[in-house]
C-alpha atoms as a PDB file:
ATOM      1  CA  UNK A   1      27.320  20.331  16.484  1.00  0.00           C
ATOM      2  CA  UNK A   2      27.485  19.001  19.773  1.00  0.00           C
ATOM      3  CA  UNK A   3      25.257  16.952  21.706  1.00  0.00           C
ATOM      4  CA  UNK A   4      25.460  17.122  25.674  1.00  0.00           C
ATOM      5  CA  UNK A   5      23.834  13.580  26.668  1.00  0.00           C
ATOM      6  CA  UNK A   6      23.029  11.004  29.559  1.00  0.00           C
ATOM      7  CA  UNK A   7      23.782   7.325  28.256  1.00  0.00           C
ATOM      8  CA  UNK A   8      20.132   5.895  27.942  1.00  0.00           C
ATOM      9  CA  UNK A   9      18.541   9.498  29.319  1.00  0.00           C
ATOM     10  CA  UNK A  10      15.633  11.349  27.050  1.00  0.00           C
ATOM     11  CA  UNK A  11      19.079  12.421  24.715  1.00  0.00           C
ATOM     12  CA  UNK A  12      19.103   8.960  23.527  1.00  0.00           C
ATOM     13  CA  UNK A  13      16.158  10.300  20.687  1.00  0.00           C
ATOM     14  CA  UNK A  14      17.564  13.274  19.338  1.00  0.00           C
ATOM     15  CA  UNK A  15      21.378  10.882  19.238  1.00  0.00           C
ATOM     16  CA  UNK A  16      19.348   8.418  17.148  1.00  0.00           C
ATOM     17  CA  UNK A  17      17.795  11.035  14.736  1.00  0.00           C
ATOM     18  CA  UNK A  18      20.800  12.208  14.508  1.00  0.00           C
ATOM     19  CA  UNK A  19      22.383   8.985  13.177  1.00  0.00           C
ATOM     20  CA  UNK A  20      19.365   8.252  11.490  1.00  0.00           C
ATOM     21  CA  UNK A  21      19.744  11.552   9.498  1.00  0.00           C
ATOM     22  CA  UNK A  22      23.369  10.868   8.934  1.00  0.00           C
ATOM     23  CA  UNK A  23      25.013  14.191  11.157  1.00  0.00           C
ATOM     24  CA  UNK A  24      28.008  13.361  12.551  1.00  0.00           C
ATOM     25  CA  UNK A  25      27.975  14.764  16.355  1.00  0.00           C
ATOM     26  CA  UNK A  26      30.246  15.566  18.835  1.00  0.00           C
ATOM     27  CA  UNK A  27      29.919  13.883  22.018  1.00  0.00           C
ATOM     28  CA  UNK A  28      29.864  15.061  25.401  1.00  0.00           C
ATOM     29  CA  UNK A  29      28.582  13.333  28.596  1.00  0.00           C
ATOM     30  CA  UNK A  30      27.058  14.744  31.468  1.00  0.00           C
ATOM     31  CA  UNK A  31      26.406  13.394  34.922  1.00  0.00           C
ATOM     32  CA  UNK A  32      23.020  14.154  35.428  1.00  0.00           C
ATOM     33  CA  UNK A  33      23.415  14.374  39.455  1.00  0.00           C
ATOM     34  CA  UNK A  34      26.240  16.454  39.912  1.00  0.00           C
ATOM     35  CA  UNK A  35      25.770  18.696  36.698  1.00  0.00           C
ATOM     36  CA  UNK A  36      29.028  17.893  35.676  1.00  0.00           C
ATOM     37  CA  UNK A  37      30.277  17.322  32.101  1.00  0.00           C
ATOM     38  CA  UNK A  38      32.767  14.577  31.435  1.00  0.00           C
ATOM     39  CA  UNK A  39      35.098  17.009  31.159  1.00  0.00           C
ATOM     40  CA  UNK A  40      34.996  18.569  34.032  1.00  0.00           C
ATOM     41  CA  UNK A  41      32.687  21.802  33.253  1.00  0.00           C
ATOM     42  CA  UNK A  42      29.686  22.843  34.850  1.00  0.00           C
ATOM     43  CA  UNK A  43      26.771  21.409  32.575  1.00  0.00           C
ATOM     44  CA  UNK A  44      24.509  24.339  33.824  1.00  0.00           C
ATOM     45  CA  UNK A  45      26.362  26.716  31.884  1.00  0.00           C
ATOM     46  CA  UNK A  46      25.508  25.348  28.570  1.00  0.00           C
ATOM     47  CA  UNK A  47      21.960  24.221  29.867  1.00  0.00           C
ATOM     48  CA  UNK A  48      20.660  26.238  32.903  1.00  0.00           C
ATOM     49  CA  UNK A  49      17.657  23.928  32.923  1.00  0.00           C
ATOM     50  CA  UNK A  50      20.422  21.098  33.991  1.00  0.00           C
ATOM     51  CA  UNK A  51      18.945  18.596  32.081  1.00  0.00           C
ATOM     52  CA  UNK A  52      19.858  16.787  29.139  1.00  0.00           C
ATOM     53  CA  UNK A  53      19.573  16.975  26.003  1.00  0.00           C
ATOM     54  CA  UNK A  54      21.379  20.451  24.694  1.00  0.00           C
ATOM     55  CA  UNK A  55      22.444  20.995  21.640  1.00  0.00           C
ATOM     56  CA  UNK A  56      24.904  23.240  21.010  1.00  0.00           C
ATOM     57  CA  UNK A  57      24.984  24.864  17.475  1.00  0.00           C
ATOM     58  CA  UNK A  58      28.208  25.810  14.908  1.00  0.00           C
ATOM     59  CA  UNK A  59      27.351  29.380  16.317  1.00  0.00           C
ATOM     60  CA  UNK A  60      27.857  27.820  19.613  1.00  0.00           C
ATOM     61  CA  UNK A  61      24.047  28.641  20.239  1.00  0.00           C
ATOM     62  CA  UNK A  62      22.187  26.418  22.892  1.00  0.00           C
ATOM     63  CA  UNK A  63      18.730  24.550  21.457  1.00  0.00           C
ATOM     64  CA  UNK A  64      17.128  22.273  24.165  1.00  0.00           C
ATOM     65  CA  UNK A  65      14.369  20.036  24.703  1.00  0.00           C
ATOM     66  CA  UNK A  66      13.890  16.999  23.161  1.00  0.00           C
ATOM     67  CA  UNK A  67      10.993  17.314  20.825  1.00  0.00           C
ATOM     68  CA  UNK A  68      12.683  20.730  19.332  1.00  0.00           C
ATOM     69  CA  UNK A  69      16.062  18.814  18.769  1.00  0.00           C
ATOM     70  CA  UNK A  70      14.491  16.256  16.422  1.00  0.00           C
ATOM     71  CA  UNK A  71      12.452  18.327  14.226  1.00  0.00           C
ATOM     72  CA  UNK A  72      15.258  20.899  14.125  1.00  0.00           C
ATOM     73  CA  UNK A  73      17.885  17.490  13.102  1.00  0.00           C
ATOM     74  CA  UNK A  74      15.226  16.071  10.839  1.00  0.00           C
ATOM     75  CA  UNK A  75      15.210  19.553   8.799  1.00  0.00           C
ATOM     76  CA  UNK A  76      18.838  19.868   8.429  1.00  0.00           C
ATOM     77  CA  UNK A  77      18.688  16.456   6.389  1.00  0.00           C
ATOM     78  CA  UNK A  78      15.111  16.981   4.168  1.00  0.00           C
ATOM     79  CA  UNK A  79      16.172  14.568   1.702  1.00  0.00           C
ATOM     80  CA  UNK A  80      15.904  11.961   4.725  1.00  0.00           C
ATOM     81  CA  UNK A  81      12.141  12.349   5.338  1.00  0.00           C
ATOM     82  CA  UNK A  82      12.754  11.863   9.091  1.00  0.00           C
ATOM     83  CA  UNK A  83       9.435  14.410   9.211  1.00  0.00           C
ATOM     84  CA  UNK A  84       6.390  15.308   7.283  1.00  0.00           C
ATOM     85  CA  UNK A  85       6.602  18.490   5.266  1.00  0.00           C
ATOM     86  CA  UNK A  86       5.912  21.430   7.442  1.00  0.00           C
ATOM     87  CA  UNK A  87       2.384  22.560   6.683  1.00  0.00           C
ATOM     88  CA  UNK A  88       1.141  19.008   5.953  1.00  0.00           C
ATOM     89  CA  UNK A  89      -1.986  17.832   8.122  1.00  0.00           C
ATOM     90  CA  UNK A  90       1.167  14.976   8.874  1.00  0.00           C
ATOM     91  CA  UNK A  91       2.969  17.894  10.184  1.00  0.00           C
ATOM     92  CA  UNK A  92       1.143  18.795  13.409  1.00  0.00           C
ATOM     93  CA  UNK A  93       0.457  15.177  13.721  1.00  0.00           C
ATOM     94  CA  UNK A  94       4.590  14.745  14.419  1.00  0.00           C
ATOM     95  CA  UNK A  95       3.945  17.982  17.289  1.00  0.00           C
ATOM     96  CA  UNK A  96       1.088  16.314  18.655  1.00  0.00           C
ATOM     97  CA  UNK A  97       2.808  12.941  19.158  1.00  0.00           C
ATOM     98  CA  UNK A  98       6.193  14.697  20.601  1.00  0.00           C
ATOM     99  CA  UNK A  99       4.191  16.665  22.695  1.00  0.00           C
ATOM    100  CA  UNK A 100       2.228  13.814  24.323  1.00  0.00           C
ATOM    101  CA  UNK A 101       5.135  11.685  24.758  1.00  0.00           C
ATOM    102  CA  UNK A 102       7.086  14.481  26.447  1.00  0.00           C
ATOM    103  CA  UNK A 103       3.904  15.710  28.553  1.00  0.00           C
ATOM    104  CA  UNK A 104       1.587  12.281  29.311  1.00  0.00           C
ATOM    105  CA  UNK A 105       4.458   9.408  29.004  1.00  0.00           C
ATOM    106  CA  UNK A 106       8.170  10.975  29.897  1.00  0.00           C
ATOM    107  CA  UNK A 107       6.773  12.964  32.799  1.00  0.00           C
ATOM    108  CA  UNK A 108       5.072  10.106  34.098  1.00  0.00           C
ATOM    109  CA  UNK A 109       8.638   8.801  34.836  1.00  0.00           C
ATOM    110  CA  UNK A 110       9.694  11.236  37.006  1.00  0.00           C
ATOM    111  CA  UNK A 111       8.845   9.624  40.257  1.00  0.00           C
ATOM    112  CA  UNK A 112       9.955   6.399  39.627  1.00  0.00           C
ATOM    113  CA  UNK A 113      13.273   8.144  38.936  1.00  0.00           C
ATOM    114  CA  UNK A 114      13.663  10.773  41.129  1.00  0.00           C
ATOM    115  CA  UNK A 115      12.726   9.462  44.736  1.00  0.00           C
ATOM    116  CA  UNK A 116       8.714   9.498  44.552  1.00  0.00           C
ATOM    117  CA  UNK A 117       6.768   8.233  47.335  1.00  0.00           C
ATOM    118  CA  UNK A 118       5.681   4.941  47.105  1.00  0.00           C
ATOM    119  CA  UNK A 119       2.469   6.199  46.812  1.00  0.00           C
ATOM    120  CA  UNK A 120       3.406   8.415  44.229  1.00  0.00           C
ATOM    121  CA  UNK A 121       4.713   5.399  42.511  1.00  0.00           C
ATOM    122  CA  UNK A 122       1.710   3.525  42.265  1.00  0.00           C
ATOM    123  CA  UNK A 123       0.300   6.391  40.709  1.00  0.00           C
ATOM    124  CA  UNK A 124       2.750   7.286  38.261  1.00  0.00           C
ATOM    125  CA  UNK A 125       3.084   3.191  37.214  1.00  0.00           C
ATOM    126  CA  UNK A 126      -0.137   3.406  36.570  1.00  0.00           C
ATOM    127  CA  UNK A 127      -0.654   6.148  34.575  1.00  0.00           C
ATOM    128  CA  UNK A 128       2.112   4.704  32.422  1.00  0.00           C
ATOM    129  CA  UNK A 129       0.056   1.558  31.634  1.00  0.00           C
ATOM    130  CA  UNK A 130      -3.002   3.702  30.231  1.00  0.00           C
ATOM    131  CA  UNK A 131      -0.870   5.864  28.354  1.00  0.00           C
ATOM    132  CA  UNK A 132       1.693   2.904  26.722  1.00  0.00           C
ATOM    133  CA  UNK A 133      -2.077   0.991  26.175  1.00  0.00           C
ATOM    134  CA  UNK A 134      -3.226   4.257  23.967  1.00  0.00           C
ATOM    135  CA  UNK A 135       0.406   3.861  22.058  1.00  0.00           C
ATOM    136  CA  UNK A 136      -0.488   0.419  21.796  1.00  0.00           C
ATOM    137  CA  UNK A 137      -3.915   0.827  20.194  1.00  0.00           C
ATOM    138  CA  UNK A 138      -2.472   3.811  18.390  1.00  0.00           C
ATOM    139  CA  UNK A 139       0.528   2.166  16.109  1.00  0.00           C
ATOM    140  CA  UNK A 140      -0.345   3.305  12.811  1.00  0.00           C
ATOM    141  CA  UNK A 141       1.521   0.105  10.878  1.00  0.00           C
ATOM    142  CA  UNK A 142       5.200  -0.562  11.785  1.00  0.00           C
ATOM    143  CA  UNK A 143       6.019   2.382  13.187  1.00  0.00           C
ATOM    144  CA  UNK A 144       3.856   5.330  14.944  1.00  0.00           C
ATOM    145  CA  UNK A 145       2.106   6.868  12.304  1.00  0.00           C
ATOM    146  CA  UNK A 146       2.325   4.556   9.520  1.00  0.00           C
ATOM    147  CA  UNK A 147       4.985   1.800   7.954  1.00  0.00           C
ATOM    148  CA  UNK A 148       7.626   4.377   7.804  1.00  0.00           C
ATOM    149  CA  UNK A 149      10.260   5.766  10.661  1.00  0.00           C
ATOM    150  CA  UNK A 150       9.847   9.179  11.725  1.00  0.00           C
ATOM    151  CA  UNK A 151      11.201  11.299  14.696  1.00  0.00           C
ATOM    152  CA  UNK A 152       8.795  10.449  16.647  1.00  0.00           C
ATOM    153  CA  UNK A 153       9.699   7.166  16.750  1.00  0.00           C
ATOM    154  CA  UNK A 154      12.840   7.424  18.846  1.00  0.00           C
ATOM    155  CA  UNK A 155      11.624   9.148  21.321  1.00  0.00           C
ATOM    156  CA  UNK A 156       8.983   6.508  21.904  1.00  0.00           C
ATOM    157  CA  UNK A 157      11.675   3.922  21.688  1.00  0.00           C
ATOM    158  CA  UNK A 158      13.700   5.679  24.312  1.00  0.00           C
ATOM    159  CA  UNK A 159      10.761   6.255  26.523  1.00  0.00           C
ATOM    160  CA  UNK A 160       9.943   2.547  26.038  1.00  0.00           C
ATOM    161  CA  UNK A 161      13.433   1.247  27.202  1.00  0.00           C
ATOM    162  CA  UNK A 162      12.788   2.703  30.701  1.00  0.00           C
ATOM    163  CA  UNK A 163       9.740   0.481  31.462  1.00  0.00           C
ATOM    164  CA  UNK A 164      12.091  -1.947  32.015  1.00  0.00           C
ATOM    165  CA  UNK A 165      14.010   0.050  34.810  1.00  0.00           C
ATOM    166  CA  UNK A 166      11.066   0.951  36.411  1.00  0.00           C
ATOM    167  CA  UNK A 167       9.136  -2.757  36.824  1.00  0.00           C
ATOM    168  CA  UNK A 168       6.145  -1.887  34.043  1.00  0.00           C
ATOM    169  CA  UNK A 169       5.255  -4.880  32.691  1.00  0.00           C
ATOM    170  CA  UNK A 170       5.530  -4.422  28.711  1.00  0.00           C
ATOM    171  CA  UNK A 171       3.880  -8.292  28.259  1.00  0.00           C
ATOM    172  CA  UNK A 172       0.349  -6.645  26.722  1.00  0.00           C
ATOM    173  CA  UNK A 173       1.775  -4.798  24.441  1.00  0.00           C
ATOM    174  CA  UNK A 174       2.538  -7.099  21.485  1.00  0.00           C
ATOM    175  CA  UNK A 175       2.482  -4.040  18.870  1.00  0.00           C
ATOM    176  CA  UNK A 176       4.764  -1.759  20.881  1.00  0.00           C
ATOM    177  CA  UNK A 177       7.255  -4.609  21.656  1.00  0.00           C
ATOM    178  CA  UNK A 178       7.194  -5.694  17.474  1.00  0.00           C
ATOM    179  CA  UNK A 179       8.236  -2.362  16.937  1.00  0.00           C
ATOM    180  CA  UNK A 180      10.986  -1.732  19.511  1.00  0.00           C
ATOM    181  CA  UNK A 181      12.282  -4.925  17.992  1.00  0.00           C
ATOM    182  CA  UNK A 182      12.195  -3.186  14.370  1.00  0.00           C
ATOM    183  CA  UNK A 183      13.526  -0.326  15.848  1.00  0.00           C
ATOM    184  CA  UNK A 184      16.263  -2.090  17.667  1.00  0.00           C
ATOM    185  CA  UNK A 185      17.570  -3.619  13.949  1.00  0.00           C
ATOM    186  CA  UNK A 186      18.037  -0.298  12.601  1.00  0.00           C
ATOM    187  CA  UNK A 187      21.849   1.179  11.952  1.00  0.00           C
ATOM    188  CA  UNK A 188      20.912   4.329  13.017  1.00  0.00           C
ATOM    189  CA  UNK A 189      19.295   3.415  16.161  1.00  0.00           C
ATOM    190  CA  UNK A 190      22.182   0.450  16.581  1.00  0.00           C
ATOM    191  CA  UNK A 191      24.857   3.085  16.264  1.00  0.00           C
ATOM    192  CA  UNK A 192      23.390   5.637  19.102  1.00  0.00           C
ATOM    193  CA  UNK A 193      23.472   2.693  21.067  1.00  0.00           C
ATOM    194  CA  UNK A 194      27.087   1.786  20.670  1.00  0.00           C
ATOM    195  CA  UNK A 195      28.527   5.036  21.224  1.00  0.00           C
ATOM    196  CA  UNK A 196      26.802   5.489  24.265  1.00  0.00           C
ATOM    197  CA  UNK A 197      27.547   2.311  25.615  1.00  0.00           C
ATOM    198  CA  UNK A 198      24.035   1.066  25.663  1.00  0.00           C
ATOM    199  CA  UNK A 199      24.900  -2.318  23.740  1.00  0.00           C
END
């Protein structure tokens, strides 16, 4: 399988599930501004969306979007319990998380990235704070929903890591920044980082 990625982009979560889960992935970088791949193709072809991540299948069929990448990693390794059994209350409590990370928290980015008025990034700053304070008051133990790692985990991590970029102070969040610490320790995590330069 191969993963088309942006060092330290959104495809930093799925890379570290990946590791986590032990799959061995190909590589392939893309420039998110001029759509380009690193070597030399037009990303839009594998991804008309022209975002990252994609992940392109044995098959050579296309899956995108973050939140289906993990759960669709985390089942190809079951024996890893990087996900609650489908079915399980614990289950839609994995979809709920993804989907509020992807819709309340990585959204919120957006302007601050991608030329936002100043105005607009006021707003969006401060939207971030009230949704990182409901992670805050939210950590279940160590990790998200409890004392053990799940895939919801690195996306949070990898949404986390862009406060930093974007001037959000992270200094009130004691529980958030014990666990990007935890998370930070981990050889799954540690090894995403490496390979794309991150560390």
């Amino acid at each position: 399988m191969k993963l088309f990625y942006a060092p330290g982009a959104c495809s930093l979560s799925p890379h570290i599930v990946a590791c986590e889960a032990g799959i061995d992935l190909e590589l392939c970088k893309v420039n998110l501004k001029t759509k380009e791949t690193e070597s030399g193709g037009d990303y839009r072809e594998v991804n008309p969306k022209g975002y990252v991540p994609a992940l392109q299948l044995e098959g050579g069929e296309v899956l995108t979007e973050g939140p289906a990448i993990v759960q669709f990693l985390a089942e190809q390794k079951p024996e890893k319990k990087l996900a609650p059994e489908q079915g399980s209350l614990d289950h839609y409590r994995v979809l709920e998380w993804l989907n509020y990370l992807s819709t309340e928290v990585h959204k919120s980015f957006v302007p601050l990235f991608w030329g936002g008025s100043d105005e607009e990034k006021a707003e969006a700053k401060e939207r971030l704070v009230k949704r990182f304070q409901y992670l805050e008051d939210s950590m279940g133990g160590d990790y998200l929903m409890g004392d053990d790692f799940c895939i919801v985990d690195a996306y949070l991590f990898t949404l986390y890591s862009w406060c930093s970029k974007v001037d959000v102070s992270t200094s009130g969040w004691p529980k958030l920044r014990a666990f990007v610490e935890r998370m930070g320790q981990r050889e799954g995590v540690q090894k995403a980082m490496k390979a794309e330069g991150l560390l």
